[in-house]
Protein backbone atom coordinates (compact mmCIF):
# COMPACT_ATOMS: atom_id res chain seq x y z
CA UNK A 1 0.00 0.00 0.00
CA UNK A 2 2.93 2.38 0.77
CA UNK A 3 5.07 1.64 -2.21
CA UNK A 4 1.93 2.57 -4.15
CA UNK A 5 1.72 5.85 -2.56
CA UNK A 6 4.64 6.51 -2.99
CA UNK A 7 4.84 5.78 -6.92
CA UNK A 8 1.19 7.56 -7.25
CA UNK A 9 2.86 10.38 -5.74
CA UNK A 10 5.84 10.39 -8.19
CA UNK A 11 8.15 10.75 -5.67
CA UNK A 12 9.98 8.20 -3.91
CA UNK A 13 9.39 8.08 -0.01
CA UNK A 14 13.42 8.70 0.77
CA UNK A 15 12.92 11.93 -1.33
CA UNK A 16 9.36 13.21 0.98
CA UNK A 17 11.17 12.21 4.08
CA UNK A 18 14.52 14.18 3.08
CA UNK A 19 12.41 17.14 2.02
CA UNK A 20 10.29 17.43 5.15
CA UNK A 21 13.63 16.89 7.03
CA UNK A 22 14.83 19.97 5.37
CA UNK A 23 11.64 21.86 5.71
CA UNK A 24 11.95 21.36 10.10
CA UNK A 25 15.96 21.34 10.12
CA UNK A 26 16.34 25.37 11.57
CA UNK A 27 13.69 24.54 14.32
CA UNK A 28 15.65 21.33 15.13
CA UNK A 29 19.37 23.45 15.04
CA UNK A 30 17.27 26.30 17.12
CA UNK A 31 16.33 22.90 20.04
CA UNK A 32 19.84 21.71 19.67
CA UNK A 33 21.52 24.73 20.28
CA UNK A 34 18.82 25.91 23.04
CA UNK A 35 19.50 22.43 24.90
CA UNK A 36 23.50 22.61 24.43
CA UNK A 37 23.52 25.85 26.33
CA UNK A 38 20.99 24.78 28.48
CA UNK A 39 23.09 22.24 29.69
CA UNK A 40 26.59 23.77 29.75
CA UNK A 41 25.63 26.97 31.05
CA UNK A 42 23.30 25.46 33.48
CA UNK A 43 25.33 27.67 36.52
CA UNK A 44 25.56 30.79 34.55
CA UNK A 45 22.17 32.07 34.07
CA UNK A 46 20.88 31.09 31.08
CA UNK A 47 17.72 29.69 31.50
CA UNK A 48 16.43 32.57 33.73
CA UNK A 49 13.29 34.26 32.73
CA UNK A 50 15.41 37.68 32.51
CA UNK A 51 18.14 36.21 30.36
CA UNK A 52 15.77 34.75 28.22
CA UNK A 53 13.51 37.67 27.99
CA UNK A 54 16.80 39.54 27.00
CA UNK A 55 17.23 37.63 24.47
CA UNK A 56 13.84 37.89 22.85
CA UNK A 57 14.18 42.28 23.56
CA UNK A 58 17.32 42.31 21.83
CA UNK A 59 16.59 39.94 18.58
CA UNK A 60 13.39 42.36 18.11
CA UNK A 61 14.94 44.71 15.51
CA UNK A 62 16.97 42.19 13.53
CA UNK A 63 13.51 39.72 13.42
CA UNK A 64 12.45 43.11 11.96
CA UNK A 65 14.78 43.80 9.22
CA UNK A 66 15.05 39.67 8.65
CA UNK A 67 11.06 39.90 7.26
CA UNK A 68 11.63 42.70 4.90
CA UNK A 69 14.90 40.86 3.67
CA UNK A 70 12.67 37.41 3.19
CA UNK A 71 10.77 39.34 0.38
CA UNK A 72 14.23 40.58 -0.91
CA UNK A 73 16.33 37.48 -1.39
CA UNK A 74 12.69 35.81 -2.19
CA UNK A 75 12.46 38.01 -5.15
CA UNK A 76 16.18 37.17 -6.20
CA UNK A 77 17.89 40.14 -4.73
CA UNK A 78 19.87 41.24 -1.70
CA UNK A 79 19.98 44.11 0.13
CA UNK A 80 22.81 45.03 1.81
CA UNK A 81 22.00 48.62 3.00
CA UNK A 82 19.85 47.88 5.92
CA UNK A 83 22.36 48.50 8.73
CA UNK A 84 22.96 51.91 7.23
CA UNK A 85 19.05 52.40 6.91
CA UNK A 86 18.69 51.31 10.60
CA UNK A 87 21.23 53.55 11.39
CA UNK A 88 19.82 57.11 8.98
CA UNK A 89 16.26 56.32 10.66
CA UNK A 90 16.91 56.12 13.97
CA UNK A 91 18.79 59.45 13.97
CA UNK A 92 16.34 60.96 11.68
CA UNK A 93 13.58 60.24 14.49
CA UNK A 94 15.85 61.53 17.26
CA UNK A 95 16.37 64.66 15.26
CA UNK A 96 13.08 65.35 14.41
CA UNK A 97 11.47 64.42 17.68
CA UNK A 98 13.44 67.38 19.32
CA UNK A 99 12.58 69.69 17.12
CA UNK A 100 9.07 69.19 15.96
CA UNK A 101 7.61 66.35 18.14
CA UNK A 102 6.57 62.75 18.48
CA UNK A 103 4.34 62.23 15.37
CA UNK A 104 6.60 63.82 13.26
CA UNK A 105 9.83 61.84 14.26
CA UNK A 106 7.67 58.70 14.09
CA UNK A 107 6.79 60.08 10.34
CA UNK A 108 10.60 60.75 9.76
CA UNK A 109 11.92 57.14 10.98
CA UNK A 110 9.97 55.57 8.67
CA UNK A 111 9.81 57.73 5.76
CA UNK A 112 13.92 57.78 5.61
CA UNK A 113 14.12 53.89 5.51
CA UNK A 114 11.34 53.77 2.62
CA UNK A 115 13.00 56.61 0.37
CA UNK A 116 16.37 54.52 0.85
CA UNK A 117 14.46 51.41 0.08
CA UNK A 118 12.94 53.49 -3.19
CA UNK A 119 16.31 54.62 -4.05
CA UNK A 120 17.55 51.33 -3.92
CA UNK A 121 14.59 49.47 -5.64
CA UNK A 122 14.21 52.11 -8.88
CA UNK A 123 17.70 51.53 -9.60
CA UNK A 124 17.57 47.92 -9.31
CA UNK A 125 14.02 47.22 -11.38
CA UNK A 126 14.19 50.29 -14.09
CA UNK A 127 18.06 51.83 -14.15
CA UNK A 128 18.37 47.39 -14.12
CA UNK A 129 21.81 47.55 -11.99
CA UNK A 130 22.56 44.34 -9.72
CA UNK A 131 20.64 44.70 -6.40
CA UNK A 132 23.95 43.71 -4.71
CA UNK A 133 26.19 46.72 -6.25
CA UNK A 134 23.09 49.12 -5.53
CA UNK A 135 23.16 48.17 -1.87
CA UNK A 136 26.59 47.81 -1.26
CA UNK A 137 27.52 51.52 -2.23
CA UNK A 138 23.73 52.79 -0.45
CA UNK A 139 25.46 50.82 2.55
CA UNK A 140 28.58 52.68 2.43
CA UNK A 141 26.77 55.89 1.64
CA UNK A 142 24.47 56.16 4.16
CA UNK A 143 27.13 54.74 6.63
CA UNK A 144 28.69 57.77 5.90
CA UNK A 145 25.52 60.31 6.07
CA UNK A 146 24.44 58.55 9.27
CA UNK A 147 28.27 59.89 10.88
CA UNK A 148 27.59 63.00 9.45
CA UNK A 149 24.48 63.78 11.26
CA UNK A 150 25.99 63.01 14.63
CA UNK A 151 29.47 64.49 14.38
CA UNK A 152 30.14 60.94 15.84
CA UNK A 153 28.07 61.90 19.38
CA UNK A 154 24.45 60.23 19.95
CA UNK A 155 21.25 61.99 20.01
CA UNK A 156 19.07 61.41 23.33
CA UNK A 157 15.53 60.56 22.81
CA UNK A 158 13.75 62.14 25.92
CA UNK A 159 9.84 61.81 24.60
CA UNK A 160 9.39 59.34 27.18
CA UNK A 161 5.80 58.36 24.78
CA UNK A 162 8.03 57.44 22.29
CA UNK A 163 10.59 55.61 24.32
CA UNK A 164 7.66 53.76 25.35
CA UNK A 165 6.11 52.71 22.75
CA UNK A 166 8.86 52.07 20.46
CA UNK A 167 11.35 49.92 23.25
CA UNK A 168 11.12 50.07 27.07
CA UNK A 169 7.35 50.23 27.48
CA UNK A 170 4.83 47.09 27.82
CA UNK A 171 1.21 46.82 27.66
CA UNK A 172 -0.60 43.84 29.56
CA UNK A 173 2.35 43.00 31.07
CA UNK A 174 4.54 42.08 27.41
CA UNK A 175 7.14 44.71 26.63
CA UNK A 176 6.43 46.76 23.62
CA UNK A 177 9.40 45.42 21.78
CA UNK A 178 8.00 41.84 21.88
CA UNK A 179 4.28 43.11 20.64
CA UNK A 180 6.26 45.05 17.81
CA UNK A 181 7.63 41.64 16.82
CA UNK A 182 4.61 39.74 16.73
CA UNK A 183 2.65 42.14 14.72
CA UNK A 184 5.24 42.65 12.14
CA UNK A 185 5.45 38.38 11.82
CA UNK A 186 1.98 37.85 11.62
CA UNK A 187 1.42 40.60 9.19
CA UNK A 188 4.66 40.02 7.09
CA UNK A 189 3.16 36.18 7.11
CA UNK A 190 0.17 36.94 5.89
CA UNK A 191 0.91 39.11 3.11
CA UNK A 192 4.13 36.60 2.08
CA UNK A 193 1.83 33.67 2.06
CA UNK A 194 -1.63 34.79 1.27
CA UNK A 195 -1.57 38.06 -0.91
CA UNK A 196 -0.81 38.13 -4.62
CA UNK A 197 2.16 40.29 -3.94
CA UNK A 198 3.62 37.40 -2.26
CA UNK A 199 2.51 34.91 -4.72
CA UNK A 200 4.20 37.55 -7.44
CA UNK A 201 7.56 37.95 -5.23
CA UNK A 202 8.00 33.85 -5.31
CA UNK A 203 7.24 33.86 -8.90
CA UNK A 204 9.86 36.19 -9.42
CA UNK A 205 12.21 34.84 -7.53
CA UNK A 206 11.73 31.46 -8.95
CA UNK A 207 11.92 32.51 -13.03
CA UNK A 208 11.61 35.91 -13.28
CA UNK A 209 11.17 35.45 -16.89
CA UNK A 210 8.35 33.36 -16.91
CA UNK A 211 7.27 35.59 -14.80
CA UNK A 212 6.94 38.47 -16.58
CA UNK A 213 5.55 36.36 -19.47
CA UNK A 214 2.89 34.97 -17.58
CA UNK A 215 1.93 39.18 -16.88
CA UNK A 216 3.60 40.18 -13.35
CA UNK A 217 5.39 43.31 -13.59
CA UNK A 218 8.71 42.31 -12.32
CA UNK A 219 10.42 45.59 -12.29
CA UNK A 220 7.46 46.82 -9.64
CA UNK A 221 8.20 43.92 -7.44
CA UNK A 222 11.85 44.64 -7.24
CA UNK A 223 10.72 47.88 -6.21
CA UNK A 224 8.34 46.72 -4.21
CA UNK A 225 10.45 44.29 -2.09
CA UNK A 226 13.36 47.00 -1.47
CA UNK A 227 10.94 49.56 -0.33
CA UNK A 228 9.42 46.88 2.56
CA UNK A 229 13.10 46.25 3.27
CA UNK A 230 13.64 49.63 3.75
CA UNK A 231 10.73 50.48 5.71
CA UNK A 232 11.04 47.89 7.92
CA UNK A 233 14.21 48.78 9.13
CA UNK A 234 13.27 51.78 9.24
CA UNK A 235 10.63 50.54 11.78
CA UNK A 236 14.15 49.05 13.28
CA UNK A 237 15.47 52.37 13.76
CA UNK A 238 12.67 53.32 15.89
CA UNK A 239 12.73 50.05 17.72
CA UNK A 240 16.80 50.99 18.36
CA UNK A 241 16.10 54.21 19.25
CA UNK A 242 13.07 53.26 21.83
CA UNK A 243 14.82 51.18 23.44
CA UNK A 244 18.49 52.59 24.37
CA UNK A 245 16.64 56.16 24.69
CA UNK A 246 19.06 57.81 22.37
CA UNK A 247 20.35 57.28 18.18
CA UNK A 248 23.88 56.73 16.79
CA UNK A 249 25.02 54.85 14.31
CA UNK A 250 22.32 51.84 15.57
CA UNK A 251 22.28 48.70 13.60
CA UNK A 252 25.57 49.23 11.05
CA UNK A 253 26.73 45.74 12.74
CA UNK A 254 23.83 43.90 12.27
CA UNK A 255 24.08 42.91 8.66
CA UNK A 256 25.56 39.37 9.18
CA UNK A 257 23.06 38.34 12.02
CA UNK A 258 19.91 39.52 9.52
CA UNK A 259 20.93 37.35 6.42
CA UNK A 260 22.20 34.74 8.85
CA UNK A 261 18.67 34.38 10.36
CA UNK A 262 16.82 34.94 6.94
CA UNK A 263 19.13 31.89 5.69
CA UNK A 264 19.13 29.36 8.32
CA UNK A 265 15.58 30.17 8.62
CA UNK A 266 15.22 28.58 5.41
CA UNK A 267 14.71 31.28 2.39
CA UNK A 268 16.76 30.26 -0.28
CA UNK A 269 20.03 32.85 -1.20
CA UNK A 270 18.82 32.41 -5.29
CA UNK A 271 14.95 33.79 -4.46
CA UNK A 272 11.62 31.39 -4.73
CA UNK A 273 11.53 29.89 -1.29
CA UNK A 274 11.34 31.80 1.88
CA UNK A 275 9.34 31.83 5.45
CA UNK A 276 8.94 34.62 7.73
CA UNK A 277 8.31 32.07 10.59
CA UNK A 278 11.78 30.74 9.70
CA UNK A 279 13.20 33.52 9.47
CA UNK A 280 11.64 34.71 13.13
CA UNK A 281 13.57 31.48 14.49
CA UNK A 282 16.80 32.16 13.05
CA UNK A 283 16.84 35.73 14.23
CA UNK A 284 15.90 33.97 17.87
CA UNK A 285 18.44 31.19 17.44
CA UNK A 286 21.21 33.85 16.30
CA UNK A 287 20.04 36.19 19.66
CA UNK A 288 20.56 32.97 21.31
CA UNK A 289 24.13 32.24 20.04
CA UNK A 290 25.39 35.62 20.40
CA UNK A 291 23.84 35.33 23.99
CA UNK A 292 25.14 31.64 24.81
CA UNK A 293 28.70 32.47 23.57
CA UNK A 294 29.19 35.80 26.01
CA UNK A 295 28.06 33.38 28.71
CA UNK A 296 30.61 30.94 28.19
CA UNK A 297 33.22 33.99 28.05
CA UNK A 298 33.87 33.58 24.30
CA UNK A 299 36.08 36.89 22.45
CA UNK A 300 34.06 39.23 19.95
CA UNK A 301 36.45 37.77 17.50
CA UNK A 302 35.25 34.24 18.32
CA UNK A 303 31.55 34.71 18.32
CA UNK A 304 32.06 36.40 14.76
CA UNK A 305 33.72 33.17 13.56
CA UNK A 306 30.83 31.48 14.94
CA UNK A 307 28.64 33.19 13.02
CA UNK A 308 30.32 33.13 10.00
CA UNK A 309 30.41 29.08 9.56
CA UNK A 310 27.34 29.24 10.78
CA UNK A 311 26.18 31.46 7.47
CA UNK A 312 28.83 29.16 5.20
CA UNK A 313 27.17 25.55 6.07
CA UNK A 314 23.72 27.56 5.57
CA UNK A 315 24.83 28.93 2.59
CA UNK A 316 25.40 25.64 1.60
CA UNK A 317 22.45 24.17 1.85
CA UNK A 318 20.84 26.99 0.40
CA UNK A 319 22.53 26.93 -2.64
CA UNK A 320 22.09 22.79 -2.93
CA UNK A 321 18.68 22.51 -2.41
CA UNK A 322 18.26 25.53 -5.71
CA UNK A 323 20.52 23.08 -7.31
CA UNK A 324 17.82 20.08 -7.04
């Protein structure tokens, strides 16, 4: 009865099982790794509620920026400028919440990230450069506005509504930075998963030329997908900038932990696959490393080695399972 499942199915059972396998593997790493440190670090605070709830606080803005770059790399692209965006958006609030008030820095935060994210996307899907050139030199130049705008000193955020809302407030008892989380991963599920846009962004991604011969304007979902990216971290900004009361160049180091996350968590580095559940997971299970490896007194050097073969062997599978 089985073996004629499996040849009604066209698909040998080995082949299902493997697939499935690959489908859970980032939530069985994230168990793995959770239970390793669980164990070793059993003395050093790991598993209390405060550490762990640290964890969670701090992962908030990369889980962010990981959702906008799951409809990136799902479309085929990359963007590489979202550190710099973080960075540009959280001082843009700061500056603009001293002068002119809450509403308007909110405004501000956001609106930077998205006209980086439209700079970024129009010369990508109609000036047709390579996402990954485009973002590279946007990451470099607004590395370098972002220093401008502080004279290298940060900017104190003392709108204590803001600094509520945005990082070190709760409501019902969950901190606002959590809630923020939630609502972006729901939402950025739903619209991945159950909108046309996402349906169009994985068609893209897949064979963008049968794509655009089946009628989806690819050039608008290029655009499309870099302007989430950049609004979403320039929702990060604000989440930064919340949280530590104050903006600086917030975020600049937290390119290799976002694409680590969206990878492990399973989109694929060549565009067509992607989950924003996955991609919550790795951003927890990189919080969790980062966390894990201070604990067990582990160099800055070390951790980034860490999380660089970490990336490689996830890289790796990426790029293998395209190749099927």
């Amino acid at each position: 009865m089985s073996s004629a499942h499996s040849s009604a199915s066209g698909q040998p059972a080995s082949l299902v099982s493997r697939l499935n396998l690959q489908q859970y593997v980032v939530y069985l790493g994230f168990l793995a790794i959770f239970l390793f440190f669980a164990i070793v670090l059993r003395d050093s605070g790991f598993l209390t509620v405060r550490n762990l709830s640290n964890i969670m606080l701090q992962t908030a803005p990369v889980t962010i920026m990981a959702i906008g770059l799951v409809f990136v790399m799902s479309a085929g692209e990359i963007d590489l400028s979202i550190g710099s965006t973080v960075a540009v958006s959280a001082l843009a609030a700061a500056v603009t919440i001293n002068e002119y008030g809450l509403v308007a820095g909110v405004v501000a935060g956001i609106g930077a990230g998205v006209l980086i994210g439209l700079l970024n996307g129009a010369l990508v899907a109609y000036v047709k450069l390579p996402s990954f050139l485009v973002t590279l030199a946007t990451l470099g130049l607004f590395a370098g506005v972002s220093r401008s705008m502080t004279n290298l000193r940060s900017i104190p955020v003392t709108d204590s509504t803001f600094t509520g809302f945005f990082g070190s407030g709760s409501f019902l008892g969950v901190p606002s930075l959590i809630w923020w989380t939630l609502v972006a991963v729901v939402c950025g599920h739903v619209i991945y998963r159950e909108t046309r846009l996402g349906a169009h962004v994985l068609a893209t991604g897949d064979n963008s030329r049968a794509a655009s011969v089946s009628g989806i304007s690819v050039p608008r979902i290029r655009l499309a997908v870099l302007m989430i990216s950049g609004g979403l971290a320039g929702l990060a900004g604000l989440l930064y900038a919340g949280r530590l009361q104050a903006a600086y160049t917030l975020g600049e180091t937290d390119l290799m932990t976002v694409i680590a996350a969206v990878i492990v968590g399973g989109t694929l580095l060549n565009g067509g696959k992607g989950t924003i559940i996955g991609a919550l997971v790795g951003s927890l299970m990189m919080g969790m490393l980062n966390n894990g490896l201070i604990l067990m007194g582990l160099s800055v050097s070390d951790q980034m080695i860490v999380r660089g073969l970490i990336i490689l062997a996830a890289v790796a599978v990426s790029l293998r399972e395209k190749s099927r």
